[in-house]
N, C-alpha and C. Protein backbone atom coordinates (compact mmCIF):
# COMPACT_ATOMS: atom_id res chain seq x y z
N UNK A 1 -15.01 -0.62 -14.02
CA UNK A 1 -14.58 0.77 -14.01
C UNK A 1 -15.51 1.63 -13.17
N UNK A 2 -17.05 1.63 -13.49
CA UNK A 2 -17.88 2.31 -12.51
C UNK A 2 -17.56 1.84 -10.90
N UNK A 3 -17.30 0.81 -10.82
CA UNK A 3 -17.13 -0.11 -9.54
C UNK A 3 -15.84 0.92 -8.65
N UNK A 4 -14.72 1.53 -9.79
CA UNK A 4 -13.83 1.55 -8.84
C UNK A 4 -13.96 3.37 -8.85
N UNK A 5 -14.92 4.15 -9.74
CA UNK A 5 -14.98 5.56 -9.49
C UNK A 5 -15.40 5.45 -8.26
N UNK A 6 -16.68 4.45 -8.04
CA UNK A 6 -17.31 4.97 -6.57
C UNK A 6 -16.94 4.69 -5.41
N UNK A 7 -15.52 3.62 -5.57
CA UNK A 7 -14.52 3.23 -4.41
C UNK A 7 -13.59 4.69 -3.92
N UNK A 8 -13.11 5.16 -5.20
CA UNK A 8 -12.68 6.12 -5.32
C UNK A 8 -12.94 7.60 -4.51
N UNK A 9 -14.42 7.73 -5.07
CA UNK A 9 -14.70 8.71 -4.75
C UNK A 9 -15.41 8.50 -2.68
N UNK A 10 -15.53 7.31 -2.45
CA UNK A 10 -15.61 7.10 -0.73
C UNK A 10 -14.69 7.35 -0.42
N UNK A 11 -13.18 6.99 -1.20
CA UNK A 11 -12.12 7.14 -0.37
C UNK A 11 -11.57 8.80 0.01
N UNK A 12 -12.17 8.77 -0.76
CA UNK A 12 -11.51 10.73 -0.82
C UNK A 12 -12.86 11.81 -0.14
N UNK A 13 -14.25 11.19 0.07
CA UNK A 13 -14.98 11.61 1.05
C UNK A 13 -14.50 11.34 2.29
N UNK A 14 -14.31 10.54 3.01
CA UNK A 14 -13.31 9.98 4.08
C UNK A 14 -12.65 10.19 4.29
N UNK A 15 -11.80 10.87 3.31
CA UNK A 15 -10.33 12.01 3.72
C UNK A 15 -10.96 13.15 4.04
N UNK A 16 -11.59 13.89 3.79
CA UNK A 16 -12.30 15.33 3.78
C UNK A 16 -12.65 15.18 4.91
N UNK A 17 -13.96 14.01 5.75
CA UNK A 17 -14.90 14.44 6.95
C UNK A 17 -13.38 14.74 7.98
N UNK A 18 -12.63 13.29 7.66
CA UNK A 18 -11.16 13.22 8.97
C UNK A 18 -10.89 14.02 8.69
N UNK A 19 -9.96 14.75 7.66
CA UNK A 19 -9.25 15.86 7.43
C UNK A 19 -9.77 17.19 7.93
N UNK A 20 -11.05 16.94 8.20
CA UNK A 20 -11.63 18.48 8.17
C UNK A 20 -11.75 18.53 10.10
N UNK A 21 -10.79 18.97 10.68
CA UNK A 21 -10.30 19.44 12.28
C UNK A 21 -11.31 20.29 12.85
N UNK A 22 -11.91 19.65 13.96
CA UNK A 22 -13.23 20.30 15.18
C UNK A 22 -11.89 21.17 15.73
N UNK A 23 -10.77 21.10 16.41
CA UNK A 23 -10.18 21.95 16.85
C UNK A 23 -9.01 22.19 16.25
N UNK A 24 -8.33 22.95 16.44
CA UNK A 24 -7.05 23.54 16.48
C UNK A 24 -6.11 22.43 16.65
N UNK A 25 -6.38 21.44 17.47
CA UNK A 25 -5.21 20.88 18.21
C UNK A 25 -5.22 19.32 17.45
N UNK A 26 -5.71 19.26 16.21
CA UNK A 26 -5.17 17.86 15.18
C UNK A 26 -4.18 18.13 14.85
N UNK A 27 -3.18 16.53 15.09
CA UNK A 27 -2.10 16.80 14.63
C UNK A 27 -2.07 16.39 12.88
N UNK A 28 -1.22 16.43 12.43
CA UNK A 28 -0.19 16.11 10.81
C UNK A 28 0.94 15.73 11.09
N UNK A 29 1.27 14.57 10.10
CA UNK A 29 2.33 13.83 10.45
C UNK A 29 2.26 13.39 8.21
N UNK A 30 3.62 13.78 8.38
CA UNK A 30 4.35 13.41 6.87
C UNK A 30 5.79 12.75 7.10
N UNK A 31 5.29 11.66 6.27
CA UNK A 31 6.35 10.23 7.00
C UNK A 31 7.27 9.84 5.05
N UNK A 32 7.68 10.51 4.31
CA UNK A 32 8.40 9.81 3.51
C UNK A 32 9.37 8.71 3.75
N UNK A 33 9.33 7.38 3.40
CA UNK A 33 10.15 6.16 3.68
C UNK A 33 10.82 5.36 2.81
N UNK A 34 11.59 4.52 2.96
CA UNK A 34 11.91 3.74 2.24
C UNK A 34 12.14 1.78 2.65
N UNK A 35 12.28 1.27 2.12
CA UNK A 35 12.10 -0.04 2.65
C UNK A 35 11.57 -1.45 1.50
N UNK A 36 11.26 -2.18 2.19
CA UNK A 36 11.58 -3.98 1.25
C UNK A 36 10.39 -4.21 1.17
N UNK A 37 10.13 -4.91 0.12
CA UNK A 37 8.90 -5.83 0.03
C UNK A 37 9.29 -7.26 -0.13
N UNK A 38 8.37 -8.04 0.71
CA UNK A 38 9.03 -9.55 0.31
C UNK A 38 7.49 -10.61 0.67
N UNK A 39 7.84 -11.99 0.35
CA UNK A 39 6.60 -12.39 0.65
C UNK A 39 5.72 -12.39 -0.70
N UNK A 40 6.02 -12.23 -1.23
CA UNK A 40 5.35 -11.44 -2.80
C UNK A 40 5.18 -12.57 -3.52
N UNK A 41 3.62 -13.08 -4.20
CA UNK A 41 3.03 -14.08 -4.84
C UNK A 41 1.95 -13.57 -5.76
N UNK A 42 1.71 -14.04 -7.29
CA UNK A 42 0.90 -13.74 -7.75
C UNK A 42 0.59 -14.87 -8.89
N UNK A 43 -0.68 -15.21 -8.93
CA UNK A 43 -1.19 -15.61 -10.20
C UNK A 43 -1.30 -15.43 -11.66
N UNK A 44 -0.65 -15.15 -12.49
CA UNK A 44 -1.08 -14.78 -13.54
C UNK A 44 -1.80 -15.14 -14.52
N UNK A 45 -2.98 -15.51 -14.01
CA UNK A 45 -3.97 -15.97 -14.83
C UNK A 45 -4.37 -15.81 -16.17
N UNK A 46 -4.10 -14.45 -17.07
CA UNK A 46 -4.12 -14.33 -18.06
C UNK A 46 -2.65 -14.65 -19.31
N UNK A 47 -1.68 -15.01 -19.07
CA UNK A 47 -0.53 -15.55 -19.41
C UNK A 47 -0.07 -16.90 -18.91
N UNK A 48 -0.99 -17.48 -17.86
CA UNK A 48 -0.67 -18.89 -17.85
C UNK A 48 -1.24 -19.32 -16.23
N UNK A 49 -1.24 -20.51 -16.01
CA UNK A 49 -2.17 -20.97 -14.46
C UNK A 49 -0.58 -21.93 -13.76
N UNK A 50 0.38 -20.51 -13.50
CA UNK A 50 1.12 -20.75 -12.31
C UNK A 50 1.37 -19.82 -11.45
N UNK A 51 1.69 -20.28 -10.55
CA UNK A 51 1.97 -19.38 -9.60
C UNK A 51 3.46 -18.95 -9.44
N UNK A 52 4.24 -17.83 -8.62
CA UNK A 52 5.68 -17.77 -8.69
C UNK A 52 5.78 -16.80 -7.28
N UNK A 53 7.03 -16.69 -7.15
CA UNK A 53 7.10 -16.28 -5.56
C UNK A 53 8.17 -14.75 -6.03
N UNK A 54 8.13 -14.02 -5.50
CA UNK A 54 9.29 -13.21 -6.28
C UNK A 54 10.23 -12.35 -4.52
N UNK A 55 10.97 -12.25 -5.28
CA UNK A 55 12.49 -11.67 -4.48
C UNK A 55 12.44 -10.34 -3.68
N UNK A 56 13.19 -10.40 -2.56
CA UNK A 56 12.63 -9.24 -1.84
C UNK A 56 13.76 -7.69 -2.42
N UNK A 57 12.44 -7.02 -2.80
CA UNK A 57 12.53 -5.81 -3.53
C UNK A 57 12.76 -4.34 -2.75
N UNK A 58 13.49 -3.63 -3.29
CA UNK A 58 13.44 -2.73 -2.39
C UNK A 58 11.87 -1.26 -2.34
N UNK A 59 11.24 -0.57 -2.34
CA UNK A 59 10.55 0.37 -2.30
C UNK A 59 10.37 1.81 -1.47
N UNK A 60 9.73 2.70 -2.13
CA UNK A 60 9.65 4.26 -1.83
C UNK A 60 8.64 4.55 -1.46
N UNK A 61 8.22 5.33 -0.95
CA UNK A 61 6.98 6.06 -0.73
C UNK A 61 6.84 7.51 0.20
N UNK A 62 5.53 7.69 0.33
CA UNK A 62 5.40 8.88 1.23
C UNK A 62 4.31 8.57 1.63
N UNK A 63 3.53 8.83 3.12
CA UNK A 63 2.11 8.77 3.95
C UNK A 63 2.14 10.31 4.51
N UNK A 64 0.56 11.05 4.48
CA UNK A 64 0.19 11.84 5.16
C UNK A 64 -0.48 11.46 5.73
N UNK A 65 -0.27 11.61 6.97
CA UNK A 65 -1.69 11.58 8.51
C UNK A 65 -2.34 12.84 9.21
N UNK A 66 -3.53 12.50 9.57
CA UNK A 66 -4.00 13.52 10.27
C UNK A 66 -5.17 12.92 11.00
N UNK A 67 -4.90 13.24 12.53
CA UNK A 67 -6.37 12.94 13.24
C UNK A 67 -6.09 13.51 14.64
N UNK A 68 -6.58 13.01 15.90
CA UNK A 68 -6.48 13.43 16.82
C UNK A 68 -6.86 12.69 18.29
N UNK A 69 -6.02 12.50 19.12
CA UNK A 69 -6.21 11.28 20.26
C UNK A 69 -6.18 10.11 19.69
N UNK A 70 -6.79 9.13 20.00
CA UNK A 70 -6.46 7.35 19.79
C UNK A 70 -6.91 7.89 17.69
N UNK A 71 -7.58 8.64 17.42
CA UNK A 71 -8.09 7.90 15.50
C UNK A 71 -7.35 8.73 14.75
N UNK A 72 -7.82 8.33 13.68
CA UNK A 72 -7.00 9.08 12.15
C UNK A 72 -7.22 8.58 11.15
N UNK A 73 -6.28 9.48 10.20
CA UNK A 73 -6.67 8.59 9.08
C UNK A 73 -5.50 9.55 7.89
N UNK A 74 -4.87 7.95 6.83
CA UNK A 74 -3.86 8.31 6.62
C UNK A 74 -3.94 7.91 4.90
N UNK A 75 -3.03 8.97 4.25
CA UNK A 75 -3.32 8.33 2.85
C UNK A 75 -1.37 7.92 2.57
N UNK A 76 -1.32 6.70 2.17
CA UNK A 76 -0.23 5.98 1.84
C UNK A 76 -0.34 6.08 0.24
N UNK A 77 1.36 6.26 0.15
CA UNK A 77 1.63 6.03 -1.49
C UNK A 77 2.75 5.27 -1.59
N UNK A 78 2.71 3.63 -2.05
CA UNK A 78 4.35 3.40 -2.23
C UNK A 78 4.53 3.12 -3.53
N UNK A 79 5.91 2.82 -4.30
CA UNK A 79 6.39 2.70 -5.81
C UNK A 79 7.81 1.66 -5.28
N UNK A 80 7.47 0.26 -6.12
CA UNK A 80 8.26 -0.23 -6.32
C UNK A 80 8.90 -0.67 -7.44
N UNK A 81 9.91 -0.35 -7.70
CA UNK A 81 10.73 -0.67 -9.43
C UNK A 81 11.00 -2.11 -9.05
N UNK A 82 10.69 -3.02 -10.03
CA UNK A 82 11.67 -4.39 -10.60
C UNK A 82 10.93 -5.18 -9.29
N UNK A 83 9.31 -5.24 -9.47
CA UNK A 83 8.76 -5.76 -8.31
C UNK A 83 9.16 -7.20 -8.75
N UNK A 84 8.91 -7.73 -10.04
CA UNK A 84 8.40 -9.24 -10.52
C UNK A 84 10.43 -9.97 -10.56
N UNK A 85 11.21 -8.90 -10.88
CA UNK A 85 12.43 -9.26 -11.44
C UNK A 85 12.99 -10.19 -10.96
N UNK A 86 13.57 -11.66 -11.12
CA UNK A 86 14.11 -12.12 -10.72
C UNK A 86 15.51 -12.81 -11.40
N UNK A 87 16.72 -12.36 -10.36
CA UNK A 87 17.92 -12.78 -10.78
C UNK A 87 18.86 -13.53 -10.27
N UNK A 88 18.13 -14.45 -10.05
CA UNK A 88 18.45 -15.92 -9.12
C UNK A 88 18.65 -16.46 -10.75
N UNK A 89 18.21 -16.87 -11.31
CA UNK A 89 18.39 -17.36 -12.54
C UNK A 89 17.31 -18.78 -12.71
N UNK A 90 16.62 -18.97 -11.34
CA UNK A 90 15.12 -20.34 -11.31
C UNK A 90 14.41 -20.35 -11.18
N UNK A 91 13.87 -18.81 -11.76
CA UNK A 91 12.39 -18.33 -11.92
C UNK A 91 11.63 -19.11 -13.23
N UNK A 92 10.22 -19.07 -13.20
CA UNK A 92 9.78 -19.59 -14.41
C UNK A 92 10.13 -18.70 -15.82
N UNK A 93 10.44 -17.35 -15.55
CA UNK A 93 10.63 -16.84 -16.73
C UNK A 93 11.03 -15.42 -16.58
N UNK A 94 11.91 -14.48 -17.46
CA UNK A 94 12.27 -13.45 -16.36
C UNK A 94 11.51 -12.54 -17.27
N UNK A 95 11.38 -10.98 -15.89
CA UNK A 95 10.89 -10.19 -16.62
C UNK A 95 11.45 -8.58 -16.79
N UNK A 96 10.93 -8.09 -17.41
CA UNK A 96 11.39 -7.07 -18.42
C UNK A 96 10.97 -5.41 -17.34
N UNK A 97 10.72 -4.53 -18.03
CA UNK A 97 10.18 -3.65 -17.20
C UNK A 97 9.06 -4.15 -16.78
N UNK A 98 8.93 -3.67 -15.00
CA UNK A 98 8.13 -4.21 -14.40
C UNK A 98 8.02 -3.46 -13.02
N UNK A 99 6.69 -3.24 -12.09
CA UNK A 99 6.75 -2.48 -11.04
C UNK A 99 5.39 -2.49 -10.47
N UNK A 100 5.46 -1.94 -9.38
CA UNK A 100 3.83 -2.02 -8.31
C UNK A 100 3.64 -0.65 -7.80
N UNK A 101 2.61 -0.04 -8.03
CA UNK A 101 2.40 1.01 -7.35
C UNK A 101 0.99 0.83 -6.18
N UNK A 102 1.01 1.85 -5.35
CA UNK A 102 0.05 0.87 -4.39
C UNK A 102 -0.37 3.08 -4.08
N UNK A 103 -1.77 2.86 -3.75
CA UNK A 103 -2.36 4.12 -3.15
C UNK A 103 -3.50 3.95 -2.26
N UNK A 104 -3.15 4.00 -0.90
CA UNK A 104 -3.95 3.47 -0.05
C UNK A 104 -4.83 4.96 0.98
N UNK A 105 -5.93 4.29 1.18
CA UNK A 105 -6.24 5.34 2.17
C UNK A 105 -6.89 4.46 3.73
N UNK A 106 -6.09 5.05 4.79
CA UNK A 106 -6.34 3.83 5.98
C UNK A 106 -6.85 4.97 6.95
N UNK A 107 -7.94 4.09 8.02
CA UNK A 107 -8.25 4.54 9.23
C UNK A 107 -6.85 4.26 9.75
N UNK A 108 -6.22 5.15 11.16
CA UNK A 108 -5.24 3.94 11.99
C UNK A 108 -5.56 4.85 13.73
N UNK A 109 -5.44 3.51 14.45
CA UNK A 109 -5.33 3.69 15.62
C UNK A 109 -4.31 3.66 16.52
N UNK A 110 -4.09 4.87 17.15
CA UNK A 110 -3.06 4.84 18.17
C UNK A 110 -1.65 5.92 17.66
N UNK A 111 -1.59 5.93 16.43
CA UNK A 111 -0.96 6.72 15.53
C UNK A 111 -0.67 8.43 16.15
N UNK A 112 -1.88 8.81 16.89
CA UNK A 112 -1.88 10.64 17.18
C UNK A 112 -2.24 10.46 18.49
N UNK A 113 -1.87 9.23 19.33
CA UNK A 113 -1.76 10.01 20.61
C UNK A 113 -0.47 10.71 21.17
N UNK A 114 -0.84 10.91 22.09
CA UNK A 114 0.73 12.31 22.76
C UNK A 114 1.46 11.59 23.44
N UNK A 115 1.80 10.26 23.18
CA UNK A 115 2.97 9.57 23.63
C UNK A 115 3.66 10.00 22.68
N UNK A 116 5.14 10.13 23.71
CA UNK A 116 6.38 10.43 22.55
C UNK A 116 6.95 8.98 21.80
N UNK A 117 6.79 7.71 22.42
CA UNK A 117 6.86 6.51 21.48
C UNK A 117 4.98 6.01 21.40
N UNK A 118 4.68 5.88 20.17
CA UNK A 118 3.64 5.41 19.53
C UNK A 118 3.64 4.21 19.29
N UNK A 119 2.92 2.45 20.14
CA UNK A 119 2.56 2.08 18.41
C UNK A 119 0.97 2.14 17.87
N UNK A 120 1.47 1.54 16.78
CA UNK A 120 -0.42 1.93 16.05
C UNK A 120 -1.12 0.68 15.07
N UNK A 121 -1.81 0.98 14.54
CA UNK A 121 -2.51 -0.26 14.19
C UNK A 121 -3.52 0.50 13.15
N UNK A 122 -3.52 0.02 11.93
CA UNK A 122 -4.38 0.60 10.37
C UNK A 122 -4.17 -0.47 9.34
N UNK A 123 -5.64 -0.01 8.96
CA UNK A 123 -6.08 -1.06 7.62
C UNK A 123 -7.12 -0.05 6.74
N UNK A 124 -7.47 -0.66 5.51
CA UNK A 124 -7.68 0.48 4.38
C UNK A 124 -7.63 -0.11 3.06
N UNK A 125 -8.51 0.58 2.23
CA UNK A 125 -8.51 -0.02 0.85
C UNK A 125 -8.16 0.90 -0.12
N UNK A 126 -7.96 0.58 -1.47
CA UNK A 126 -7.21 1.77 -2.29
C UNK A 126 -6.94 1.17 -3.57
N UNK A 127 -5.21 1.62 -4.25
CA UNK A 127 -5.19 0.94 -5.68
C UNK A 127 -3.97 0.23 -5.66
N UNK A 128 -3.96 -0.86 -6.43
CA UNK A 128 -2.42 -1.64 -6.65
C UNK A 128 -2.81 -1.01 -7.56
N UNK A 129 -1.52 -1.16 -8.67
CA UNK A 129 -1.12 -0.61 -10.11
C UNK A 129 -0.18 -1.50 -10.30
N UNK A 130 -0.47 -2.67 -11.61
CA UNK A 130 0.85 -3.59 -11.77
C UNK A 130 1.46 -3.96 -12.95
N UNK A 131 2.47 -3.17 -12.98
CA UNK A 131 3.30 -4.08 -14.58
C UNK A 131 3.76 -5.14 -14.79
N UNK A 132 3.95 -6.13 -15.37
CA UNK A 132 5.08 -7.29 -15.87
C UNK A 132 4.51 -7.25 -17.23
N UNK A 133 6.06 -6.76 -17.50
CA UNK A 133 6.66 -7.12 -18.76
C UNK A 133 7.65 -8.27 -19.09
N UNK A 134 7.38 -9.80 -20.21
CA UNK A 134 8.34 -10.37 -20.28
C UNK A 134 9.66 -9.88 -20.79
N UNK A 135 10.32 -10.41 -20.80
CA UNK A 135 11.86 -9.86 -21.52
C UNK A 135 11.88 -10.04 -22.71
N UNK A 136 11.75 -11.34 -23.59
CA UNK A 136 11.55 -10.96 -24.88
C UNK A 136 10.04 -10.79 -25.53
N UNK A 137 9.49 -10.26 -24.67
CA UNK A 137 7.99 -9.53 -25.15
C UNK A 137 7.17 -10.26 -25.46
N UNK A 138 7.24 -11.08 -24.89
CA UNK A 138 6.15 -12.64 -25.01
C UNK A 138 4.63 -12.11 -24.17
N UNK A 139 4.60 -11.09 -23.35
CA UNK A 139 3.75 -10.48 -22.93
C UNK A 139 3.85 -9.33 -22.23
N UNK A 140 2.76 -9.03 -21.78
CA UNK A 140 2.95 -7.54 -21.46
C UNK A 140 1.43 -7.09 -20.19
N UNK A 141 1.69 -7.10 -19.13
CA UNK A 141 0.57 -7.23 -18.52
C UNK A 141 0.51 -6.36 -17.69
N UNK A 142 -0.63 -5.08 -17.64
CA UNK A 142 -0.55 -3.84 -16.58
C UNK A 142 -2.09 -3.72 -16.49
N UNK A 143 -2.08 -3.95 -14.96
CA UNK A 143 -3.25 -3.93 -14.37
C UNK A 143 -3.44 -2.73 -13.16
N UNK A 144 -4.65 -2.47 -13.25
CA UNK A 144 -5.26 -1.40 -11.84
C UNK A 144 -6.32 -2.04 -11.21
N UNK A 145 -6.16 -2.06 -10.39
CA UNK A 145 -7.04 -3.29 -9.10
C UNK A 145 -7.55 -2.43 -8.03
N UNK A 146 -8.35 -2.82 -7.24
CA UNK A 146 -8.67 -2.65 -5.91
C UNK A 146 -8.26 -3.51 -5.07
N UNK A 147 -7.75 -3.26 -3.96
CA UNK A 147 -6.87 -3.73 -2.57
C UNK A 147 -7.57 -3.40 -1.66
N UNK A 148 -6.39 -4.00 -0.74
CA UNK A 148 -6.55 -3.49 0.58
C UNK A 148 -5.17 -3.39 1.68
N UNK A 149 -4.87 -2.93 2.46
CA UNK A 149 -4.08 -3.22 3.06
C UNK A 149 -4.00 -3.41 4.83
N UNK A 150 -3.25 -3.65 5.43
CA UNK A 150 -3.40 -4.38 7.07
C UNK A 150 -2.09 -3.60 7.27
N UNK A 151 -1.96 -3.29 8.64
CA UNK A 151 -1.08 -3.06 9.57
C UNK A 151 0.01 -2.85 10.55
N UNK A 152 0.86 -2.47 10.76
CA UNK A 152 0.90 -2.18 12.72
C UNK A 152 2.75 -1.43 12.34
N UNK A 153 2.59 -0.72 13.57
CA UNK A 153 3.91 0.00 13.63
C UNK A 153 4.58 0.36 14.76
N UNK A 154 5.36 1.55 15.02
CA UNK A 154 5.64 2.23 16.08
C UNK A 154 6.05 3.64 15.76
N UNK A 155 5.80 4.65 16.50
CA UNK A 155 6.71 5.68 15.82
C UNK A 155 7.45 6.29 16.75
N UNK A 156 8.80 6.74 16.87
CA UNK A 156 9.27 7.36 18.32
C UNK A 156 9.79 8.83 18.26
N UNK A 157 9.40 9.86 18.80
CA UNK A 157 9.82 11.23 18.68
C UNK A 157 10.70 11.82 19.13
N UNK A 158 12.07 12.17 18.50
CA UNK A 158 13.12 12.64 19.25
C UNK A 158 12.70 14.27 20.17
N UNK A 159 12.03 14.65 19.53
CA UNK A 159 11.52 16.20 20.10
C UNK A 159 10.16 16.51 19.52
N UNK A 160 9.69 17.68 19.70
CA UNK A 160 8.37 18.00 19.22
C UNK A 160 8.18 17.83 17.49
N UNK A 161 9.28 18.11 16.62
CA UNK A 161 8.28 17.61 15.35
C UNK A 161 9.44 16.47 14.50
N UNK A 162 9.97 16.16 14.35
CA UNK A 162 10.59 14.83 14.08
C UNK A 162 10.73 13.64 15.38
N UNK A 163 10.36 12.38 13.99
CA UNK A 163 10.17 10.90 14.68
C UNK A 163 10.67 10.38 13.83
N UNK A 164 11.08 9.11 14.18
CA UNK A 164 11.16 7.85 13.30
C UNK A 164 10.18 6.87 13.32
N UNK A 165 9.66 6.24 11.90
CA UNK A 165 8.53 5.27 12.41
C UNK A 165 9.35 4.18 11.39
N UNK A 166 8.43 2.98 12.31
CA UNK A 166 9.36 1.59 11.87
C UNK A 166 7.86 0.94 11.29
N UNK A 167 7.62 0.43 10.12
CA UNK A 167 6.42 0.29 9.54
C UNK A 167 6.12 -1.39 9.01
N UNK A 168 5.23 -2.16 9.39
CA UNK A 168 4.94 -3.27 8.62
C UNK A 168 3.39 -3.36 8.10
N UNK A 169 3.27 -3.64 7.27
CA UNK A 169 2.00 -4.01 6.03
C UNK A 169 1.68 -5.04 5.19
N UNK A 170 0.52 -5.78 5.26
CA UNK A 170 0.01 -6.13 4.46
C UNK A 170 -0.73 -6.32 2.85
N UNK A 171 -0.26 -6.29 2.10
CA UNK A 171 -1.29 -5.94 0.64
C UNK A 171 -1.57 -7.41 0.11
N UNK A 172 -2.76 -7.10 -0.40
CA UNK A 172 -3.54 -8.06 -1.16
C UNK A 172 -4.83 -6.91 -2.56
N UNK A 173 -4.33 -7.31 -3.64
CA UNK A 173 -5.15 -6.81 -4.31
C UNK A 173 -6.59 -7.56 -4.79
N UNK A 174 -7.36 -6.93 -4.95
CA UNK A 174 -8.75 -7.55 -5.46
C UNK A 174 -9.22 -7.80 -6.59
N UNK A 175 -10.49 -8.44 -6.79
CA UNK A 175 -10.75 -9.23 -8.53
C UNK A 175 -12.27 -9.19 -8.59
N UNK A 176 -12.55 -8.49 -10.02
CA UNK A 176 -14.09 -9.02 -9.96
C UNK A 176 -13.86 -10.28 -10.98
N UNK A 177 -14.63 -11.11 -10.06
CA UNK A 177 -14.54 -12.34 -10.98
C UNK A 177 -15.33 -12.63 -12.26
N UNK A 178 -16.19 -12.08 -11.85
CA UNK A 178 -17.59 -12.42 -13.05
C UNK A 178 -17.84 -10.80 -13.50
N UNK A 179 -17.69 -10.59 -14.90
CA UNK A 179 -17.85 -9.62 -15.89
C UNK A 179 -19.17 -8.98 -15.63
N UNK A 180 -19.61 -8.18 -14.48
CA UNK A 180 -20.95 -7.80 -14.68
C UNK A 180 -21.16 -6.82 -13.87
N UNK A 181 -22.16 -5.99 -13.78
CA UNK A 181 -22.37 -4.96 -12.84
C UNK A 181 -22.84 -5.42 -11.25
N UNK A 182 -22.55 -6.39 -10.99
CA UNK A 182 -22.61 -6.89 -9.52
C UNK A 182 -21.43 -6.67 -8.73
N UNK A 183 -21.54 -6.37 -7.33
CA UNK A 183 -21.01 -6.17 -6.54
C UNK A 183 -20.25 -7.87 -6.05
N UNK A 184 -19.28 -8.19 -6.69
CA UNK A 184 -18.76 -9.98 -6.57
C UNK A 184 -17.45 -9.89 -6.69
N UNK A 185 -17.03 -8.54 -5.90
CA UNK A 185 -15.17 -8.52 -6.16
C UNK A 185 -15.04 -9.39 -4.88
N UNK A 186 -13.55 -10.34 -5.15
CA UNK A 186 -13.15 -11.14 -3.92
C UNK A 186 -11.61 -11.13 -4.07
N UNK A 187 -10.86 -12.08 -3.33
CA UNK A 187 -9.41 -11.70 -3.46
C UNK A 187 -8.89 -12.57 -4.52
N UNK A 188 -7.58 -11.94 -4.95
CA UNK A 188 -7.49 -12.30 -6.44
C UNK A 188 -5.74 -12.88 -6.02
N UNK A 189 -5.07 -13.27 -6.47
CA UNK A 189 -4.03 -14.35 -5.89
C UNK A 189 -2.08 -13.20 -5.98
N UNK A 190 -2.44 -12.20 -5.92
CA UNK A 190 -1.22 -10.88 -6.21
C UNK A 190 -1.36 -10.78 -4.60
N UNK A 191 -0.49 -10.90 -3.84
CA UNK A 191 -0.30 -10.62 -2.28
C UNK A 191 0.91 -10.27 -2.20
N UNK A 192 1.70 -9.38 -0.92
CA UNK A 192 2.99 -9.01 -0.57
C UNK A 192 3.15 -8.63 0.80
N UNK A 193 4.03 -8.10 1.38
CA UNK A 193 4.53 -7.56 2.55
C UNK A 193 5.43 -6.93 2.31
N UNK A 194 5.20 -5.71 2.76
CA UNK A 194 6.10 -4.51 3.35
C UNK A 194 6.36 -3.88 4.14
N UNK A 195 7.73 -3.75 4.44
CA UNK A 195 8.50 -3.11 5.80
C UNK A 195 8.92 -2.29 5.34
N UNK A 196 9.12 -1.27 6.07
CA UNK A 196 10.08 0.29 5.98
C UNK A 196 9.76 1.01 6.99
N UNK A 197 11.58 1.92 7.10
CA UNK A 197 11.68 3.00 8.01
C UNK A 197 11.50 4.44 7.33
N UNK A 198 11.17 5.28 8.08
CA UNK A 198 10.74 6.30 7.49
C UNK A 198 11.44 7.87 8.43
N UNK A 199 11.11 8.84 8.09
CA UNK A 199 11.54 10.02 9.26
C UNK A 199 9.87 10.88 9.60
N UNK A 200 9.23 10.57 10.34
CA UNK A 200 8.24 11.46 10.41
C UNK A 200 8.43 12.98 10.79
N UNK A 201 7.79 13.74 10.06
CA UNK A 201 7.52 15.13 10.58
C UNK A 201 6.29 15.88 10.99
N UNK A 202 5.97 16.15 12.46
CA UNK A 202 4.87 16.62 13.15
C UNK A 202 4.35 18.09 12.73
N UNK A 203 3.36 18.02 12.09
CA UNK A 203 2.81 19.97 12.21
C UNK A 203 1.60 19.72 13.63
């Protein structure tokens, strides 16, 4: 818990120095989207030592950006309902309410230059948030982790303040393995991919 106030609180110093504009002329960019997650694997180590692959899901979100020429820096929020759900019917076991929330804060490059088509490139650490619930309540498992996430896009501007951006990402959440006040978080076996289109809007 101390481990992740002081993750916390870097991440939101790091918004402030970027956020805080030498000139006039930083742009803002607010990108609400929607789009799939797929690729999606996790361990559940505390309910049993298998692994399972899960179904590509749909998801929401919103990103604010702000920087200026090639840097930046952007805070991502996505929410996915019925991340674990599977209704194929040859899953190991199905589940009940269930969902991923993810809150990222990324450097990205290439994102705010004054090309009217962009692409860009960002990575960044932040929070998964994860439910699975079984169906007949055989368990119940909601976790808050530290992550990270990876990269790359394009965005293209029909005129001065609307674009469309076409978005792909990486997530992997993190684990302290050993119960102690040491710095020994490593990656923990919850991974995904996400795509989505979005409508950007330029201030």
């Amino acid at each position: 818990m101390r481990m992740q106030k002081w993750l916390t609180m870097t991440i939101l110093a790091a918004t402030l120095v970027v956020c805080a504009p030498s000139r006039a002329s930083a742009e803002w960019l607010f990108t609400p989207f929607a789009g799939m997650n797929w690729g999606g694997s996790a361990n559940f180590g505390d309910v049993g030592s298998f692994d399972d692959e899960f179904e590509k899901r749909g998801t929401f979100g919103a990103s604010f950006a702000m920087g200026e020429g090639v840097a930046g820096f952007e805070i991502d929020f996505g929410w996915s309902p019925n991340f674990f759900e599977n209704t194929s019917g040859g899953g190991d076991f199905e589940f009940g309410d269930n969902n991923v929330t993810t809150f990222m804060g990324n450097f990205t490059l290439g994102m705010h230059s004054r090309a009217s088509v962009r692409p860009y490139a960002l990575g960044g650490a932040g929070i998964i948030k994860t439910r699975a619930q079984h169906a007949r309540d055989l368990f119940d498992v909601a976790s808050t982790d530290w992550g990270f996430n990876l990269g790359a896009g394009l965005i293209g501007f029909f005129g001065d303040s609307v674009g469309l951006r076409a978005d792909f990402r990486y997530f992997r959440s993190l684990q302290d393995h050993e119960e102690d006040d040491d710095f020994d978080v490593g990656l923990s076996g919850f991974q995904f991919w996400r795509g989505s289109l979005g409508l950007t809007f330029r201030f």
